[in-house]
C-alpha atoms as a PDB file:
ATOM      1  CA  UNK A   1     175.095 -30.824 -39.657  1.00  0.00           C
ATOM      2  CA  UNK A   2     173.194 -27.726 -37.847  1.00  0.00           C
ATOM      3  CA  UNK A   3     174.544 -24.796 -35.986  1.00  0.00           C
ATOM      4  CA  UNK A   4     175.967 -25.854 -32.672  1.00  0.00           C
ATOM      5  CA  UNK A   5     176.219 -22.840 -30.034  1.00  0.00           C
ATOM      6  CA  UNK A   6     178.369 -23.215 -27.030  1.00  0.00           C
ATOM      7  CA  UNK A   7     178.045 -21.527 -24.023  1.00  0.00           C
ATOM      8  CA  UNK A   8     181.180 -20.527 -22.218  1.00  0.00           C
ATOM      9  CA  UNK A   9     180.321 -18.649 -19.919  1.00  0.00           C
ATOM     10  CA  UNK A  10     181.077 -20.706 -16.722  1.00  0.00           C
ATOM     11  CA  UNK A  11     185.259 -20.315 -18.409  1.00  0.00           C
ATOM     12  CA  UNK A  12     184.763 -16.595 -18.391  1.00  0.00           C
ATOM     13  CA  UNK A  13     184.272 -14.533 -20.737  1.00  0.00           C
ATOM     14  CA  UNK A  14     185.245 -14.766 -24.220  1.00  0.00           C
ATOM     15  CA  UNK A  15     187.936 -11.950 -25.062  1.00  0.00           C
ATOM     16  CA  UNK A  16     188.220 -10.381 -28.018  1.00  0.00           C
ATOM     17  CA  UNK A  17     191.874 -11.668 -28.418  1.00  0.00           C
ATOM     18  CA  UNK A  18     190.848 -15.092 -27.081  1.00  0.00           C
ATOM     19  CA  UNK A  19     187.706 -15.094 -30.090  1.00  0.00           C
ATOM     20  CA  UNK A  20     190.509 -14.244 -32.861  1.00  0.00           C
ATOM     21  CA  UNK A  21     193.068 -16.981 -32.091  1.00  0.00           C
ATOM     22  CA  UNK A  22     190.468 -19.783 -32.018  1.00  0.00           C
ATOM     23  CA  UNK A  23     189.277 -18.085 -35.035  1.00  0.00           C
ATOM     24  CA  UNK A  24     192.875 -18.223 -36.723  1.00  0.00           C
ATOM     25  CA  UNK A  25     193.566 -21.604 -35.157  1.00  0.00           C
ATOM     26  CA  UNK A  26     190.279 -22.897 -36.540  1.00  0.00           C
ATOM     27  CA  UNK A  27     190.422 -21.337 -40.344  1.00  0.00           C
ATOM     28  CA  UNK A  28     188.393 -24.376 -41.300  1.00  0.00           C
ATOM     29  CA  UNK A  29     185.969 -23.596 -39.377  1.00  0.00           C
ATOM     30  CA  UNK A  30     182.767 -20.811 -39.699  1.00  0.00           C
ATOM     31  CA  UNK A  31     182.542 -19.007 -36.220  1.00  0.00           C
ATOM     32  CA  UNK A  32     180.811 -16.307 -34.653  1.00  0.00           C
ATOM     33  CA  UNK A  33     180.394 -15.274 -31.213  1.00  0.00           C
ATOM     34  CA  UNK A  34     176.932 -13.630 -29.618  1.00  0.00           C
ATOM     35  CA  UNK A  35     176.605 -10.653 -27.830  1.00  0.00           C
ATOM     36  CA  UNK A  36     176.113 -12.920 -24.939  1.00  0.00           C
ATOM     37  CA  UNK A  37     179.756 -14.481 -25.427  1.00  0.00           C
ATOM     38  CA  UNK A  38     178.556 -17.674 -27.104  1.00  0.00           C
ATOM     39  CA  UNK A  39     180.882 -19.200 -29.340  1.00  0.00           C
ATOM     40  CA  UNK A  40     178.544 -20.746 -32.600  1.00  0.00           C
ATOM     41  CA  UNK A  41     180.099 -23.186 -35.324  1.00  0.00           C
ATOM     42  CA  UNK A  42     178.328 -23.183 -38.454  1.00  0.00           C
ATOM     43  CA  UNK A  43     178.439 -26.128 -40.670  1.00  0.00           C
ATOM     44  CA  UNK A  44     180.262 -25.207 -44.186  1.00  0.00           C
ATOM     45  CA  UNK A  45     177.933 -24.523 -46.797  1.00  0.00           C
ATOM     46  CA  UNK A  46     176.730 -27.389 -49.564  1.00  0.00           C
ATOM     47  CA  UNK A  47     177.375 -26.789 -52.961  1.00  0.00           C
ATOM     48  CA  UNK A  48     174.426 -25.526 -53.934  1.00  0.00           C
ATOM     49  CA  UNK A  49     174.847 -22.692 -51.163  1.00  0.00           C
ATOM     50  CA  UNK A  50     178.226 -21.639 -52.003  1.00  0.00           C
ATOM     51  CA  UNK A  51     177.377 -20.821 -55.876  1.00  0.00           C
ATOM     52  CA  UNK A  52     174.116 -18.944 -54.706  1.00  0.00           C
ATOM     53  CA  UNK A  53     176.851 -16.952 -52.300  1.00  0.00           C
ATOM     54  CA  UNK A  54     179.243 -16.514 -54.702  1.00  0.00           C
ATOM     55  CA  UNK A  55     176.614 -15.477 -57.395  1.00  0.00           C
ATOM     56  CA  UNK A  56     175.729 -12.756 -54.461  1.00  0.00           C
ATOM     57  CA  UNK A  57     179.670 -11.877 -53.633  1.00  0.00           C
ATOM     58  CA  UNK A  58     180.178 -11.578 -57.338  1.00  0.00           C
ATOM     59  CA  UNK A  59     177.169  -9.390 -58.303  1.00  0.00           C
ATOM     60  CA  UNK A  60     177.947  -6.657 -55.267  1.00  0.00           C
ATOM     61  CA  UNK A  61     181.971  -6.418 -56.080  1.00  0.00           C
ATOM     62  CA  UNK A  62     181.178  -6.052 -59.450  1.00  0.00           C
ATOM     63  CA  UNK A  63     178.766  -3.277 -58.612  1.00  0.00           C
ATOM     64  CA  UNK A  64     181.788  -2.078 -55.817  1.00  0.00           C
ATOM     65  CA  UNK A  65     184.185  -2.217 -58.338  1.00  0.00           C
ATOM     66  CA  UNK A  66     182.970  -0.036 -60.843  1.00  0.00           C
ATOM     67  CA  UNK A  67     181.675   2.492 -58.100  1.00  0.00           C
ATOM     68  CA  UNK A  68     184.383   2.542 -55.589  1.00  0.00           C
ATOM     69  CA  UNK A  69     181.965   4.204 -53.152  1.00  0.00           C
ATOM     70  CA  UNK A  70     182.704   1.357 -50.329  1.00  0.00           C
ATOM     71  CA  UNK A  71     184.282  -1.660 -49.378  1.00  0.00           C
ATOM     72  CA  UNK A  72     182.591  -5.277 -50.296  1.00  0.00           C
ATOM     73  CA  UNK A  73     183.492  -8.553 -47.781  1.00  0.00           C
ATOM     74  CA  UNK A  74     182.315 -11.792 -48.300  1.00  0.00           C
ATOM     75  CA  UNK A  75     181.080 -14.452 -45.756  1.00  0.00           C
ATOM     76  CA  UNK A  76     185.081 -15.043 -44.266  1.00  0.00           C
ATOM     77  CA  UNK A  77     184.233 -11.719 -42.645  1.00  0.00           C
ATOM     78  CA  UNK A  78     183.783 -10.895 -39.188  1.00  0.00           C
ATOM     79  CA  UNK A  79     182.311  -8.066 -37.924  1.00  0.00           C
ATOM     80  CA  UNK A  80     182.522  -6.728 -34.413  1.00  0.00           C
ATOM     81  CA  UNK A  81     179.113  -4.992 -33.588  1.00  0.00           C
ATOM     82  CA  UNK A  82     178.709  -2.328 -31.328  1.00  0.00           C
ATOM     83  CA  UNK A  83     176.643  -4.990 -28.873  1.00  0.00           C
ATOM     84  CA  UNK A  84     180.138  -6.958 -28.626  1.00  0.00           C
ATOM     85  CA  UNK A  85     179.143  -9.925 -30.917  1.00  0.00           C
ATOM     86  CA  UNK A  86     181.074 -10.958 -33.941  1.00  0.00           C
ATOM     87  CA  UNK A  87     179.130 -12.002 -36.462  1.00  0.00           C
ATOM     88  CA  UNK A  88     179.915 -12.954 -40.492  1.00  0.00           C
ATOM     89  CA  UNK A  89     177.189 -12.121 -42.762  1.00  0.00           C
ATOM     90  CA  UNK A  90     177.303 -13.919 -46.237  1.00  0.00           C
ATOM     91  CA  UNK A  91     178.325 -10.274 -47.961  1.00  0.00           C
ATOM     92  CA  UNK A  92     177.913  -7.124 -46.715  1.00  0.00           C
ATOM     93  CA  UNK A  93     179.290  -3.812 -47.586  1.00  0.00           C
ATOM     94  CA  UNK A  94     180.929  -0.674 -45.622  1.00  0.00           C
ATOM     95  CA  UNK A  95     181.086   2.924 -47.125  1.00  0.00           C
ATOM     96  CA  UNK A  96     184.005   4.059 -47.885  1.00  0.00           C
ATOM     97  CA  UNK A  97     184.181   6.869 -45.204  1.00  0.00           C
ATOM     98  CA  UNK A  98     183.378   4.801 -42.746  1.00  0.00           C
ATOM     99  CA  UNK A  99     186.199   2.134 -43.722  1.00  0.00           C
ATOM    100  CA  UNK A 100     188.510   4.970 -43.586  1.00  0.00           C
ATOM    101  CA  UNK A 101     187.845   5.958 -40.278  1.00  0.00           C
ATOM    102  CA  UNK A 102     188.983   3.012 -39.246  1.00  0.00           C
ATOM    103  CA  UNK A 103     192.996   2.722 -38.031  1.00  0.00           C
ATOM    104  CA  UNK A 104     194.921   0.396 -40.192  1.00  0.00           C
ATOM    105  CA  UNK A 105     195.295  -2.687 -37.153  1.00  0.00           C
ATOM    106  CA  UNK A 106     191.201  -2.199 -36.734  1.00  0.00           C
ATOM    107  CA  UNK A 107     190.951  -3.279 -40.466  1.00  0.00           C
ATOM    108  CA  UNK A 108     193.239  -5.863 -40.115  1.00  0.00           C
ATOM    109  CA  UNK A 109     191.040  -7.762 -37.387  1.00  0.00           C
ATOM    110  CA  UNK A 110     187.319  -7.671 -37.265  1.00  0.00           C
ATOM    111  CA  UNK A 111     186.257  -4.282 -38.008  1.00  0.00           C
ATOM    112  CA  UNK A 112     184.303  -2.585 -35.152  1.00  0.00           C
ATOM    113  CA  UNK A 113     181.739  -1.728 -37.005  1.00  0.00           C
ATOM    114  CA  UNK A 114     178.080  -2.921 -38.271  1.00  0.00           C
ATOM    115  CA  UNK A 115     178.168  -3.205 -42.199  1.00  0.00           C
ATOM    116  CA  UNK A 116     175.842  -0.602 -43.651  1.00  0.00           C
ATOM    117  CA  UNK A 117     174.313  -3.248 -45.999  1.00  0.00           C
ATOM    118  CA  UNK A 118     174.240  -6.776 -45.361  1.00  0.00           C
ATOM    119  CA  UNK A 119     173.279 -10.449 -47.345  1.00  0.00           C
ATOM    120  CA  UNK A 120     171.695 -13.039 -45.416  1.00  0.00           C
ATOM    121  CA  UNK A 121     170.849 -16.161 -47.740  1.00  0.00           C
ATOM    122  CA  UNK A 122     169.205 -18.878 -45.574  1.00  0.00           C
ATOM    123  CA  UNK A 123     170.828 -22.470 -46.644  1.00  0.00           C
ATOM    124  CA  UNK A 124     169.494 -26.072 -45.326  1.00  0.00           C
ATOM    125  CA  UNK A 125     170.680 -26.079 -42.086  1.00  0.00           C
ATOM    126  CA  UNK A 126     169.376 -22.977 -41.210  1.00  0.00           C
ATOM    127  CA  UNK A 127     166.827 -21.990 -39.201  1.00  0.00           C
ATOM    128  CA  UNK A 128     164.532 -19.286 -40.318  1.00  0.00           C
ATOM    129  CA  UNK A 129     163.603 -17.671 -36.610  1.00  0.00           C
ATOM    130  CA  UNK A 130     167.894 -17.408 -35.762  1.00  0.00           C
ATOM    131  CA  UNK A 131     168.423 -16.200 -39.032  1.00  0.00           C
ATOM    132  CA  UNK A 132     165.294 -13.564 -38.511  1.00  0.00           C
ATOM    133  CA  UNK A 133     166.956 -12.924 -34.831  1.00  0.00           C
ATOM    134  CA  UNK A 134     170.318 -12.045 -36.875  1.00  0.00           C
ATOM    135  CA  UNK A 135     169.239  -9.567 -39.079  1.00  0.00           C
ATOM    136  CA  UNK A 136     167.481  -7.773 -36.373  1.00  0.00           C
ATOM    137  CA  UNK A 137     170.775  -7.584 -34.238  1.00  0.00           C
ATOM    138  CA  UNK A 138     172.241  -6.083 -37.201  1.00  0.00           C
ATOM    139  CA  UNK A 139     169.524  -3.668 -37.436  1.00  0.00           C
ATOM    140  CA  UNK A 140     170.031  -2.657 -33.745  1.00  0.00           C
ATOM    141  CA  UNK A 141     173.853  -2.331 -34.264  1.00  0.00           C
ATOM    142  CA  UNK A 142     173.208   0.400 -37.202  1.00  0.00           C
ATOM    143  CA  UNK A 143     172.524  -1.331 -40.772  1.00  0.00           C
ATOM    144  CA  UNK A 144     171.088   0.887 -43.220  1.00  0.00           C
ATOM    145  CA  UNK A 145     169.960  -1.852 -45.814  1.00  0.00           C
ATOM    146  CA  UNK A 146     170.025  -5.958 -45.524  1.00  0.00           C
ATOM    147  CA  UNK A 147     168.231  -8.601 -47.473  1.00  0.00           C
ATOM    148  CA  UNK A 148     167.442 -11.905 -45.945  1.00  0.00           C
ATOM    149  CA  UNK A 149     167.212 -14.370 -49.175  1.00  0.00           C
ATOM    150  CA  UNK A 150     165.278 -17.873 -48.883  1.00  0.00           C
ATOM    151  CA  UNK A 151     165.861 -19.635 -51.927  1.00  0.00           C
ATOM    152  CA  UNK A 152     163.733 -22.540 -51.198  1.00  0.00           C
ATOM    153  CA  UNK A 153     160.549 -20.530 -50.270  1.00  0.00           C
ATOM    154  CA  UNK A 154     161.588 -17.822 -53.195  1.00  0.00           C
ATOM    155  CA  UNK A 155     161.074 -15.165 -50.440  1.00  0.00           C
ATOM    156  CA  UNK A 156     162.918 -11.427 -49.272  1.00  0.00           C
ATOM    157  CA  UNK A 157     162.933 -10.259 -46.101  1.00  0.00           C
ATOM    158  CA  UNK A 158     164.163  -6.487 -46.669  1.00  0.00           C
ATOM    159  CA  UNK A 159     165.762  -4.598 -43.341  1.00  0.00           C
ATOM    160  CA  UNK A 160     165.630  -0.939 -43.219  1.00  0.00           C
ATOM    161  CA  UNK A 161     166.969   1.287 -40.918  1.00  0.00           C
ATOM    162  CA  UNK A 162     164.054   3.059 -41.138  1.00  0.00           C
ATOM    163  CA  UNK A 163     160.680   1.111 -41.585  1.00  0.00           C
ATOM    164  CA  UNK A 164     159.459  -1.799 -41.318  1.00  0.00           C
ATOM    165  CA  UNK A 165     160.370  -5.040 -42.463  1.00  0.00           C
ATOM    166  CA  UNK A 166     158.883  -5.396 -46.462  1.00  0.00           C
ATOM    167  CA  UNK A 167     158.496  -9.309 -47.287  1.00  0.00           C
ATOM    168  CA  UNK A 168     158.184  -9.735 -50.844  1.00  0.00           C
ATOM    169  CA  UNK A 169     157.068 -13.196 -52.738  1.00  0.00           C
ATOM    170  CA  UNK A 170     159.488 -14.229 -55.899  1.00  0.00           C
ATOM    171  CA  UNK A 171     160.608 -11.026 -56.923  1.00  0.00           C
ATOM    172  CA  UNK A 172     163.651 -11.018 -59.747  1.00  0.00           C
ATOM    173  CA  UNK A 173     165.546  -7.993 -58.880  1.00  0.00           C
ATOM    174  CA  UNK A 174     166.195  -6.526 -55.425  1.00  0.00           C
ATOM    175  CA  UNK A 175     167.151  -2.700 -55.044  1.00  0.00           C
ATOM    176  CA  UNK A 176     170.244  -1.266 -53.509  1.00  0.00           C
ATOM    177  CA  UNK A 177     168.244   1.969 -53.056  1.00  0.00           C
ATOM    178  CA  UNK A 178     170.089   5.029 -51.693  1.00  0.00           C
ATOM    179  CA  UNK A 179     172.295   2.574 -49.882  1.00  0.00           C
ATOM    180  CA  UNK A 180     173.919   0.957 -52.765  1.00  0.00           C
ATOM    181  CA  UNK A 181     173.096   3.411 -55.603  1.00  0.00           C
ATOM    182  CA  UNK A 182     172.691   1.834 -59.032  1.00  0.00           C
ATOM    183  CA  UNK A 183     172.921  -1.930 -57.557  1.00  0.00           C
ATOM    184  CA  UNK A 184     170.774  -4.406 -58.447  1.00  0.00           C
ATOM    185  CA  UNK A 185     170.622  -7.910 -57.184  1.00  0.00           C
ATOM    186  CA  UNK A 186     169.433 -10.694 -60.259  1.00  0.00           C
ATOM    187  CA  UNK A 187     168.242 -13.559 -58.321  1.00  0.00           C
ATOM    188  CA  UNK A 188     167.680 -15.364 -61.330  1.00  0.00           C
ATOM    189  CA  UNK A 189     170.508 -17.883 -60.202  1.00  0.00           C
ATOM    190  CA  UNK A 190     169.331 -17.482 -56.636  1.00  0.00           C
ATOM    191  CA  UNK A 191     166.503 -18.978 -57.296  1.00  0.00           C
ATOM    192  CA  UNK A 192     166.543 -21.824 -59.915  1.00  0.00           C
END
């Protein structure tokens, strides 16, 4: 099964409220909404996907955990960017500081907020240009690190607030830099 996007425009827009109780109503279901008001359903992941996601999850609390210098989600997050869409990336991470700016009913919902570090890790289904598109929308909306991991093709995309997109071919480790101090992804599993 693919992505299917639905446009809903000619209903009206898509409120905030409106996006959360489909979004409760539907648990089962993966959704996100576009900065154009789009509602997308994404298929759930195969098993291969999930462990590579949970091998990710795992290895950035872990890191999170012993730090304490932020707050780790996994892929059941949502995300309310600053350009109004509400997007889910398969782990991402929020500084502490930042987390606690935010009033206890913000948390609660999606947080209003672009992660400052984000996991993308492309599965079957996926297309590489949307997922590409995706991790440029959360450069625009303020992250300060994300990773784009293609498991079949054994390739990184690395987003930087700051430069310009690095690809690199195979690598074994990926870097947290000054955005996750100390962190560092194994893609051993990742990739076999």
């Amino acid at each position: 099964m693919n992505t299917l996007t639905l446009n809903l425009r000619s209903m009206g827009e898509l409120t905030d409220e409106q996006f959360e109780q489909i979004a409760a109503t539907n648990q089962n279901l993966r959704l996100e909404r576009t900065a154009k008001g789009e509602l997308v359903i994404m298929p759930p992941t195969g098993g291969e996907t999930g462990e590579r996601n949970l091998d990710v999850e795992g290895q950035l609390w872990l890191w999170n955990r012993q730090t304490r210098l932020g707050r780790a989600f996994n892929s059941s997050t949502g995300f309310k960017l600053p350009n109004g869409a509400t997007r889910s990336p398969d782990a991402s991470w929020v500084t502490q500081a930042r987390w606690n700016a935010l009033t206890p009913q913000q948390r609660k919902k999606f947080p209003p907020l672009c992660p400052d570090f984000v996991v993308e890790l492309l599965s079957e289904p996926d297309e590489i240009e949307e997922t590409q598109a995706k991790m440029q929308e959360y450069l625009d909306n303020g992250i300060r690190l994300g990773w784009l991991i293609d498991p079949k093709t054994q390739q990184v995309e690395i987003y930087r607030s700051d430069r310009a997109i690095e690809v690199l071919q195979s690598p074994t480790t990926l870097s947290g830099e000054d955005v996750l101090p100390g962190f560092i992804l194994d893609l051993q599993l990742i990739f076999s």
